[in-house]
N, C-alpha and C. Protein backbone atom coordinates (compact mmCIF):
# COMPACT_ATOMS: atom_id res chain seq x y z
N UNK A 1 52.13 13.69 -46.07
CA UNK A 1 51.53 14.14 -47.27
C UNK A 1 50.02 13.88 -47.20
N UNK A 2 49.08 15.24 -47.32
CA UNK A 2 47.94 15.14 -47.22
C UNK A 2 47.22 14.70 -49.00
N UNK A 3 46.50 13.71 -49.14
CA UNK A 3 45.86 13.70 -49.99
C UNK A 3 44.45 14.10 -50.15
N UNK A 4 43.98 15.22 -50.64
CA UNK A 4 42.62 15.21 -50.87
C UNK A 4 41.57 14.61 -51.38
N UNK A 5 40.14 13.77 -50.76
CA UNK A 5 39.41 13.73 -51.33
C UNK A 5 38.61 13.66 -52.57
N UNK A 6 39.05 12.87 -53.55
CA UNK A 6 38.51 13.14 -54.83
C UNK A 6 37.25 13.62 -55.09
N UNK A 7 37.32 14.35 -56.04
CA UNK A 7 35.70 14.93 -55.88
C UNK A 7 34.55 13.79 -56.33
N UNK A 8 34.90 13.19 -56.63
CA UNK A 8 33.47 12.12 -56.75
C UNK A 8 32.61 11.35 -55.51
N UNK A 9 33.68 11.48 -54.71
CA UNK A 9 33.22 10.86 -53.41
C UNK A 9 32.79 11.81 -52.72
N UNK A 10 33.46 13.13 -52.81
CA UNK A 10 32.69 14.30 -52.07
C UNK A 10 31.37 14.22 -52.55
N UNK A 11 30.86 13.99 -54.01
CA UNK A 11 29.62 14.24 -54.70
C UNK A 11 28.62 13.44 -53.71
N UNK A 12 29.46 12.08 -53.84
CA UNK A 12 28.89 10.65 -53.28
C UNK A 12 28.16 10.84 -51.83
N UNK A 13 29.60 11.32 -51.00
CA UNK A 13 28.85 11.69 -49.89
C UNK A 13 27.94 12.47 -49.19
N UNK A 14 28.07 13.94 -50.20
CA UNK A 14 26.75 14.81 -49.68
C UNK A 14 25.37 14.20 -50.31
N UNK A 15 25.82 13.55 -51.44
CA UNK A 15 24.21 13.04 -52.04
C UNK A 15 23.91 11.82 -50.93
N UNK A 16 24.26 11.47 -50.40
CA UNK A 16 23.86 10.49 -49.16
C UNK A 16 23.44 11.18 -48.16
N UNK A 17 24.41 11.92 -47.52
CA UNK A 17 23.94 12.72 -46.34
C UNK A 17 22.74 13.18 -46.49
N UNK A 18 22.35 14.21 -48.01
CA UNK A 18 21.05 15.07 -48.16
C UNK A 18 20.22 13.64 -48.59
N UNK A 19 20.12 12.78 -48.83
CA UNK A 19 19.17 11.72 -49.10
C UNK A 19 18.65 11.50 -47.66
N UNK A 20 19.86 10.86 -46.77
CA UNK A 20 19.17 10.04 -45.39
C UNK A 20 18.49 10.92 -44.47
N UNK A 21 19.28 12.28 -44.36
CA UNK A 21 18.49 12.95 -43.62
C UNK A 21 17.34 13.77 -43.32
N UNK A 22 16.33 13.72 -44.41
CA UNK A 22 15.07 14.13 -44.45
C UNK A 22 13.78 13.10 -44.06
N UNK A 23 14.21 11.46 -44.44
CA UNK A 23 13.47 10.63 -44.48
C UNK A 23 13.37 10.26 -42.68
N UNK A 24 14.77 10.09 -42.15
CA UNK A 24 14.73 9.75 -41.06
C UNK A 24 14.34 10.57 -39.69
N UNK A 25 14.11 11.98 -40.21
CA UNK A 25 14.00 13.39 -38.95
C UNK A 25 12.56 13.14 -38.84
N UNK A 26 12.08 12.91 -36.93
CA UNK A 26 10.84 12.62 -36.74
C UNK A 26 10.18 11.49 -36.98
N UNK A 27 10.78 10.36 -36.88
CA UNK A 27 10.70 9.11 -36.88
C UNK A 27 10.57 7.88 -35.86
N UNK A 28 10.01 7.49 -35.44
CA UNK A 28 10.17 6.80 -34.19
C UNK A 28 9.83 5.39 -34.41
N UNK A 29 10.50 4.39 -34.01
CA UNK A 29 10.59 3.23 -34.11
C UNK A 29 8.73 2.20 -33.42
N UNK A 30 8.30 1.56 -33.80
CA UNK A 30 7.24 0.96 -32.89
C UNK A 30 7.91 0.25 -32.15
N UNK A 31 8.67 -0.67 -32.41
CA UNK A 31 9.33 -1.29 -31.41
C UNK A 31 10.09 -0.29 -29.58
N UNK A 32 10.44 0.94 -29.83
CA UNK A 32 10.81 1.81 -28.79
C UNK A 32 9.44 2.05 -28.40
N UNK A 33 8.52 2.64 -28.87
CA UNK A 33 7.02 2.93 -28.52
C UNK A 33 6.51 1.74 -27.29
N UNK A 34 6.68 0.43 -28.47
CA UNK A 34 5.75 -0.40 -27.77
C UNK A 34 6.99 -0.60 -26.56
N UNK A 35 8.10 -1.12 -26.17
CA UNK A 35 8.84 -1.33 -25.31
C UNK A 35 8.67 0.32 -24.05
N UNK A 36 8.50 1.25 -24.11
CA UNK A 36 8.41 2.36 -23.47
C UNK A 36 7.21 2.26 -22.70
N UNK A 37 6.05 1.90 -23.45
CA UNK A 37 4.64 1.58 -22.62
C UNK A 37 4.84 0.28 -22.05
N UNK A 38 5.50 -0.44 -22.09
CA UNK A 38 6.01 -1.95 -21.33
C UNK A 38 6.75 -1.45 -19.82
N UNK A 39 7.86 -0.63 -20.17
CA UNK A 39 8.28 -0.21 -19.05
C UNK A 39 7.69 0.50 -17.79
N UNK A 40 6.88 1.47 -18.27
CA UNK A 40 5.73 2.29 -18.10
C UNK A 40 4.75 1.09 -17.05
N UNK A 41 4.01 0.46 -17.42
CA UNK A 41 3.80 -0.54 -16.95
C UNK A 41 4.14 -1.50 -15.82
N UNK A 42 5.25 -1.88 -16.00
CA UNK A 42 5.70 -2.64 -15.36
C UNK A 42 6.35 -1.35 -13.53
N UNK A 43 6.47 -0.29 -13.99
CA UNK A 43 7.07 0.70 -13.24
C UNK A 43 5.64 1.15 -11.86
N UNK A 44 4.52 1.18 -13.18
CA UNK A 44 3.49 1.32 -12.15
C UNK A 44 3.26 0.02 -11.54
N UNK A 45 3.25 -1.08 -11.73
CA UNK A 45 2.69 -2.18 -10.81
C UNK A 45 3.98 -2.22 -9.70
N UNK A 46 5.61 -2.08 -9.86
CA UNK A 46 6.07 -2.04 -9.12
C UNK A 46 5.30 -0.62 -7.88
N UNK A 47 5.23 0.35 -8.37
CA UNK A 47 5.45 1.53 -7.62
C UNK A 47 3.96 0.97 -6.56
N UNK A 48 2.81 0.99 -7.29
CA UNK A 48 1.64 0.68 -6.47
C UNK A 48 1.39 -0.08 -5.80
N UNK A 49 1.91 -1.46 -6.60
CA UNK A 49 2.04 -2.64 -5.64
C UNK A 49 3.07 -2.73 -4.28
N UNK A 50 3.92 -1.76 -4.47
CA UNK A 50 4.79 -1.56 -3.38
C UNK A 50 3.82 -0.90 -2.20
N UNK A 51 3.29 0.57 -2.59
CA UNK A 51 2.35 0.82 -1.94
C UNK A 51 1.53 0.52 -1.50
N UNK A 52 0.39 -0.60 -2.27
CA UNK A 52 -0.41 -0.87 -1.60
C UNK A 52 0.15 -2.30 -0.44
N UNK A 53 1.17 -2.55 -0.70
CA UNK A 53 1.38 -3.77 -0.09
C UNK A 53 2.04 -2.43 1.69
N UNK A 54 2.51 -1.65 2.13
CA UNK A 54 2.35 -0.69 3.37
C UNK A 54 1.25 -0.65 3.40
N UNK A 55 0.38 -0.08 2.55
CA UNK A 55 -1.23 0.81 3.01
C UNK A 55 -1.81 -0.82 3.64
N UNK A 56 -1.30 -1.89 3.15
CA UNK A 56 -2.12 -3.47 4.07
C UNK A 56 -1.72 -3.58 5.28
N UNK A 57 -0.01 -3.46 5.51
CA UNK A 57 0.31 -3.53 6.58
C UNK A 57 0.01 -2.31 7.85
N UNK A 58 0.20 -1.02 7.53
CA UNK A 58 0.04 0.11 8.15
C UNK A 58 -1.55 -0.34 8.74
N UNK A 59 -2.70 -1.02 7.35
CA UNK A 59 -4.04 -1.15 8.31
C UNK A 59 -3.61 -2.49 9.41
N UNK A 60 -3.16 -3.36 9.06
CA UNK A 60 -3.12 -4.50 10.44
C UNK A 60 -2.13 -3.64 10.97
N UNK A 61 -1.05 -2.98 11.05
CA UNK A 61 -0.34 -2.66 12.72
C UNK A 61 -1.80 -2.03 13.10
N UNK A 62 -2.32 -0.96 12.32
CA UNK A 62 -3.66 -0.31 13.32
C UNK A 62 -4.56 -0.81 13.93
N UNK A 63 -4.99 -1.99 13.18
CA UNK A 63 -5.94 -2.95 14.07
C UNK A 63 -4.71 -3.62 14.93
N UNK A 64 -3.65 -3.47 15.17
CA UNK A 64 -3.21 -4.77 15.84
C UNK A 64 -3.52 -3.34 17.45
N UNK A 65 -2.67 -2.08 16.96
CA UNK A 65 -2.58 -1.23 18.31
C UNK A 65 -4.38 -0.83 18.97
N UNK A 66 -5.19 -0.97 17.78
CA UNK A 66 -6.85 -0.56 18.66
C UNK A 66 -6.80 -2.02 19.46
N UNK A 67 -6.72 -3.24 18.99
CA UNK A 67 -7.08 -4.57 19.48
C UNK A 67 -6.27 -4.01 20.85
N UNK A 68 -4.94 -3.60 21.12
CA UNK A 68 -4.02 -3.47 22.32
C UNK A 68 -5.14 -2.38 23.15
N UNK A 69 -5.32 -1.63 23.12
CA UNK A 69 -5.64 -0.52 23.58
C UNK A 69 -7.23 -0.88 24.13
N UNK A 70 -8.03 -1.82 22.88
CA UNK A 70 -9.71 -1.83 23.69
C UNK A 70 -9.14 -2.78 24.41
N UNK A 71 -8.25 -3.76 24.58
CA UNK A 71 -7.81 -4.95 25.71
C UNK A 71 -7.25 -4.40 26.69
N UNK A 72 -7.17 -3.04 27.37
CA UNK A 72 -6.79 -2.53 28.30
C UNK A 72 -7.93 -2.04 29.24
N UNK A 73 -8.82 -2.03 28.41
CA UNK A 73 -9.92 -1.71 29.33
C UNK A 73 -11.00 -2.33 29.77
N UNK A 74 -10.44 -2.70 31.29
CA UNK A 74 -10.83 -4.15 31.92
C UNK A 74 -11.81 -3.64 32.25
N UNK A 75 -12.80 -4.81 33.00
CA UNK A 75 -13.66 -4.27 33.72
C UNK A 75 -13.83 -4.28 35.11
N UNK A 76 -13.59 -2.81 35.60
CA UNK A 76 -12.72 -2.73 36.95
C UNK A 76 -13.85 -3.79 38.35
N UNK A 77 -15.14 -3.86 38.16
CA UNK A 77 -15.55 -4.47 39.00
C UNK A 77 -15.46 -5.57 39.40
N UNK A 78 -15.13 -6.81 38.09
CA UNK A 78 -14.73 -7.96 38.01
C UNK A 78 -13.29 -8.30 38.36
N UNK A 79 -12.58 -7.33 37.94
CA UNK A 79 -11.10 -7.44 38.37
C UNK A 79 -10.93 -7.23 39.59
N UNK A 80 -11.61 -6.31 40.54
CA UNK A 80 -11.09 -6.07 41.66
C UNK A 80 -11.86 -7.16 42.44
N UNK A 81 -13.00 -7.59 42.56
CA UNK A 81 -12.91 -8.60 42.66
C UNK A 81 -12.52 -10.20 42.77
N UNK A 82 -12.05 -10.00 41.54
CA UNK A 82 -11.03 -11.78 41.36
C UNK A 82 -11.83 -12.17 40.72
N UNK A 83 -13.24 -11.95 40.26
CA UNK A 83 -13.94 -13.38 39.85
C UNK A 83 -13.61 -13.48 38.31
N UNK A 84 -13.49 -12.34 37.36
CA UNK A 84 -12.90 -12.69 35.91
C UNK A 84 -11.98 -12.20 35.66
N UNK A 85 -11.49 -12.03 34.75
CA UNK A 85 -10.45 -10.95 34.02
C UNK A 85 -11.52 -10.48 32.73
N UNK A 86 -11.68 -9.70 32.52
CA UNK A 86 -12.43 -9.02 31.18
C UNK A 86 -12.36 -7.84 30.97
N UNK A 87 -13.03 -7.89 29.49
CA UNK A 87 -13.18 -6.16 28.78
C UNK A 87 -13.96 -5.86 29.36
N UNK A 88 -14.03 -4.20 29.80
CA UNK A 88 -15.68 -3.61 29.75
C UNK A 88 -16.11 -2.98 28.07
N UNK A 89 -16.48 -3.81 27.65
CA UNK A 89 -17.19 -4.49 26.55
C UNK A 89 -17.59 -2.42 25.98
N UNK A 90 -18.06 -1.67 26.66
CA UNK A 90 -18.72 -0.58 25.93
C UNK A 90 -17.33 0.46 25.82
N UNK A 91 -16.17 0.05 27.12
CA UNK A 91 -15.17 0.96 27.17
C UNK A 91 -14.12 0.83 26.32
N UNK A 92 -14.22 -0.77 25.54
CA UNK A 92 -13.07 -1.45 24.76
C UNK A 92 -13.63 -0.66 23.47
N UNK A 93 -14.82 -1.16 22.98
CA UNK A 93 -15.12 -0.97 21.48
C UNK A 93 -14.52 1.00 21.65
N UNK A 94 -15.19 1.88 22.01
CA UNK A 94 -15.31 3.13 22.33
C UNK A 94 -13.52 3.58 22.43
N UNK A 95 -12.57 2.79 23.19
CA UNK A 95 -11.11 3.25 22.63
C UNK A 95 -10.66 2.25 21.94
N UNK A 96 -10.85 1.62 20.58
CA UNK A 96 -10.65 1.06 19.82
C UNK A 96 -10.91 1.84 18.71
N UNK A 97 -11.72 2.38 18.60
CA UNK A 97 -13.10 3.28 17.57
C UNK A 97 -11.75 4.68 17.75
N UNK A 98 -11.68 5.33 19.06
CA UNK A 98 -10.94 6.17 19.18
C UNK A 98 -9.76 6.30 18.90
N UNK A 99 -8.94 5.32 18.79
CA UNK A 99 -7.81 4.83 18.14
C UNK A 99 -7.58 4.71 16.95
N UNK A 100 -8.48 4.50 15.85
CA UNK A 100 -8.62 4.36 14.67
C UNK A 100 -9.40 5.38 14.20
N UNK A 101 -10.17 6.45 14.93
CA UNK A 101 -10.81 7.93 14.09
C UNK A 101 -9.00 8.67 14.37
N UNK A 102 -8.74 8.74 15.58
CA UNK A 102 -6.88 9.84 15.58
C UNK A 102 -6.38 9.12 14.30
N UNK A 103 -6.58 7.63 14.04
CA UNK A 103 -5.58 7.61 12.41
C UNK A 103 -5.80 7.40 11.57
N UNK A 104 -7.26 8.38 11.25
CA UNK A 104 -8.22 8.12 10.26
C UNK A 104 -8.25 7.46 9.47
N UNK A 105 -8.22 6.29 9.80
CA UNK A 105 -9.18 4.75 9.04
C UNK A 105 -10.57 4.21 9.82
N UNK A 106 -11.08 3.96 9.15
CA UNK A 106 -12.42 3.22 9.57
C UNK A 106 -11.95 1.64 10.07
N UNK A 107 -12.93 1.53 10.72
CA UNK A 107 -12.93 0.03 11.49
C UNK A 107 -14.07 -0.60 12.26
N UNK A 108 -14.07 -1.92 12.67
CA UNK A 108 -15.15 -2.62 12.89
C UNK A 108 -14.34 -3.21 14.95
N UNK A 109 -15.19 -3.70 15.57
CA UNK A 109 -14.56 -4.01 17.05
C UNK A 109 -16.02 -5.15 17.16
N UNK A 110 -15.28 -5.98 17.11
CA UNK A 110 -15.86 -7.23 17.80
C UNK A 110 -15.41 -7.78 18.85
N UNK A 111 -16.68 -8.12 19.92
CA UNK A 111 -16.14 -8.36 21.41
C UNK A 111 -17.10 -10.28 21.34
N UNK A 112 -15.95 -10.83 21.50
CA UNK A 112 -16.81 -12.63 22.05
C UNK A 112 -16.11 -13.01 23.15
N UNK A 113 -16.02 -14.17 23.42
CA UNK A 113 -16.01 -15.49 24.37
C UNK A 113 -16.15 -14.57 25.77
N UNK A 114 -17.32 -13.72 26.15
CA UNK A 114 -17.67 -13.21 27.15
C UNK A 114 -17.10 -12.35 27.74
N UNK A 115 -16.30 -11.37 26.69
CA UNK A 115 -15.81 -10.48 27.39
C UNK A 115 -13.88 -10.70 27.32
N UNK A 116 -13.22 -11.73 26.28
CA UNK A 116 -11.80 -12.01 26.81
C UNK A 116 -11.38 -12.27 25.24
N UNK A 117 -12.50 -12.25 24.55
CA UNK A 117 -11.67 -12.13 23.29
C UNK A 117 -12.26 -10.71 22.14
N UNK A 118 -11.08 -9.85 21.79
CA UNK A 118 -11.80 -8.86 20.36
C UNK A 118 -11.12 -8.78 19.25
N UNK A 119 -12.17 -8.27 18.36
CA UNK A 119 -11.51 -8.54 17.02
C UNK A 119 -11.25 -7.13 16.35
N UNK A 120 -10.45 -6.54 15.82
CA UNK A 120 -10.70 -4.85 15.14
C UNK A 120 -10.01 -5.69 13.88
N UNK A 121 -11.45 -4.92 12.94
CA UNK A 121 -11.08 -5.07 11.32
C UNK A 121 -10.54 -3.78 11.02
N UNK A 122 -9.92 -3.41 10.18
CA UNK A 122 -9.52 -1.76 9.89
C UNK A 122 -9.56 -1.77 8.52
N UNK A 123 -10.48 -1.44 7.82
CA UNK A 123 -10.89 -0.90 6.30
C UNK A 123 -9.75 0.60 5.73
N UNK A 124 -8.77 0.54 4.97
CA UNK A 124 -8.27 2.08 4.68
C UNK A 124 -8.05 2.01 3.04
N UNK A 125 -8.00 2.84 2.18
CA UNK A 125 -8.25 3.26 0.93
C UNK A 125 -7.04 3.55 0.09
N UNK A 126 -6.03 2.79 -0.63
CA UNK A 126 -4.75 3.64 -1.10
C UNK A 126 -5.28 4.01 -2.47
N UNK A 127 -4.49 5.18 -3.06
CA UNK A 127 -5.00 5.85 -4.19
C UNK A 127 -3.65 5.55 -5.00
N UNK A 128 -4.07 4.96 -5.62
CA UNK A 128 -2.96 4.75 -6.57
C UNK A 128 -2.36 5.61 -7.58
N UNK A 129 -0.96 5.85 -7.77
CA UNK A 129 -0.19 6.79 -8.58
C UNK A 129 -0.74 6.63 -10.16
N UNK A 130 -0.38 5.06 -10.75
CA UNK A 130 0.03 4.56 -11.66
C UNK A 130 -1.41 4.10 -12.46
N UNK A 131 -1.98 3.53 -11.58
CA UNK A 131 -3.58 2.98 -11.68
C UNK A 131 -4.39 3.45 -12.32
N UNK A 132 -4.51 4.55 -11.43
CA UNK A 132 -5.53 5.70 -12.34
C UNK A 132 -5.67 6.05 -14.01
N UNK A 133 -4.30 5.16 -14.46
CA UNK A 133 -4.01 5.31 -15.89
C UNK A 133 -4.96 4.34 -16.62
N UNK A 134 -5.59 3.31 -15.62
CA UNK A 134 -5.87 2.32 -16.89
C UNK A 134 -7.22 1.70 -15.65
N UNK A 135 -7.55 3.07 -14.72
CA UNK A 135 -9.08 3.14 -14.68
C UNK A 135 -9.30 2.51 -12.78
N UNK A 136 -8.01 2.18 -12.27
CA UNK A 136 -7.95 1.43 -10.74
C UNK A 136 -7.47 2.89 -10.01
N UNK A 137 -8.27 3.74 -9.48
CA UNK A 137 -7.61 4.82 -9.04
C UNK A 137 -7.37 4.47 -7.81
N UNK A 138 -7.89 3.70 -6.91
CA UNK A 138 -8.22 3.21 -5.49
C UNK A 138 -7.50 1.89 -5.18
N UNK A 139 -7.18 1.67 -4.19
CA UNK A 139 -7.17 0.24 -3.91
C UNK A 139 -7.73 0.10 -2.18
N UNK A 140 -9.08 -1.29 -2.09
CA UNK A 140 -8.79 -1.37 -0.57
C UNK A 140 -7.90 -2.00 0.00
N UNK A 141 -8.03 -2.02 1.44
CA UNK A 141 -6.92 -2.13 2.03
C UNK A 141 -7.66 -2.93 3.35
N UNK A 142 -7.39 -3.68 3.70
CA UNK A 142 -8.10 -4.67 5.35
C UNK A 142 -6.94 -5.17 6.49
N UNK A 143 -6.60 -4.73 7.85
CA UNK A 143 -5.44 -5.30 8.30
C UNK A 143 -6.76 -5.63 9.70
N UNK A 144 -6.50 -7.18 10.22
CA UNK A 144 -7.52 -7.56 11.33
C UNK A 144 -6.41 -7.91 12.16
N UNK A 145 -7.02 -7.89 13.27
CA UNK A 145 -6.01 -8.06 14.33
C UNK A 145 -6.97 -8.60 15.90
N UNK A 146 -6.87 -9.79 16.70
CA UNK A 146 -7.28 -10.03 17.53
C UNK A 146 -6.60 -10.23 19.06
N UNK A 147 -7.29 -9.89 19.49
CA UNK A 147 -6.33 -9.73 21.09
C UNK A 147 -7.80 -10.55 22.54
N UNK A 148 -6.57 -11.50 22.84
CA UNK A 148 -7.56 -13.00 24.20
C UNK A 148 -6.73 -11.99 25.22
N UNK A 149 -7.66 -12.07 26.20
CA UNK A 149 -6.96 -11.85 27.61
C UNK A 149 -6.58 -12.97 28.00
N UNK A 150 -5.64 -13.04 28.80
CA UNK A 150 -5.80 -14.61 29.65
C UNK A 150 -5.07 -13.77 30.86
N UNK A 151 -5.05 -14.47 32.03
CA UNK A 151 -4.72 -14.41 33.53
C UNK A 151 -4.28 -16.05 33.63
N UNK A 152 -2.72 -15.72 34.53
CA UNK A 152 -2.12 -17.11 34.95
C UNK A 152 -2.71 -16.87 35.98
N UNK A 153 -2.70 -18.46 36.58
CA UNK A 153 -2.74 -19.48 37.72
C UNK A 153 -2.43 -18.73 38.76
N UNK A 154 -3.01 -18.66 39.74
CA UNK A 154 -2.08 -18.23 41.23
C UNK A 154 -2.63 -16.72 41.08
N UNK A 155 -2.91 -15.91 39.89
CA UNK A 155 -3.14 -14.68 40.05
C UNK A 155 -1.98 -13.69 39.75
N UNK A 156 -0.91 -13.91 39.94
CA UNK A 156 0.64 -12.93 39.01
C UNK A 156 0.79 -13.26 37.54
């Protein structure tokens, strides 16, 4: 047995329905606002900081492979000789430099202790996604990397 609805409560309920629903259409909470720009936030420091933390490493592997590469280029007169082991100092910096224009970053090649120790700084630029929102469009970036020759005893 179905009982119907008395009509007073029908009255009751559309005068509620047409009350709540004009006040509340297009309304937005501050609390969702302010929590949305929190997230927002927190999304870009993950995303960039993720990034820029590769764009650091990507520059030291690059200085680590120029440091490999100017340490290959001995200097054939001294070597064939026997009397040192060393860089040729103009041939190291020059494929170091060359190594780092093919993966376009800038960089610095320092040659000391006479030829057996260098240094490549590698300067590179990440542009940030998230940053740019609140004025950091850039971030630098520095990976250094040094490479000693040494020669064992006996000469092998």
């Amino acid at each position: 047995m179905n009982i119907p609805p008395t009509p007073p409560l029908l009255h009751h309920l559309r005068r509620r329905l047409a009350f709540a629903g004009p006040r509340d259409r297009g309304s937005m909470s501050v609390f969702f606002a302010v929590v949305t720009v929190a997230i927002l936030m927190v999304m870009g420091l993950l995303v960039d900081g993720g990034a820029a933390l590769n764009a650091d490493n990507r520059a030291t592997s690059l200085a680590q492979e120029a440091a490999r590469t100017a340490g290959q280029q001995l200097d054939p007169a001294q070597a064939i000789e026997g009397t040192a082991i060393t860089i040729d100092p103009e041939a190291a910096r020059s494929a170091a430099q060359n190594y780092l224009a093919d993966n376009n970053v800038n960089g610095t090649v320092t040659i000391t202790d006479g030829g057996r120790t260098l240094t490549v700084e590698v300067h590179d630029t990440y542009r940030t996604l998230f940053g740019a929102l609140v004025g950091r469009s850039t971030l630098n970036v520095t990976g250094t990397a040094t490479a000693h020759l040494q020669n064992q005893p006996g000469g092998s």
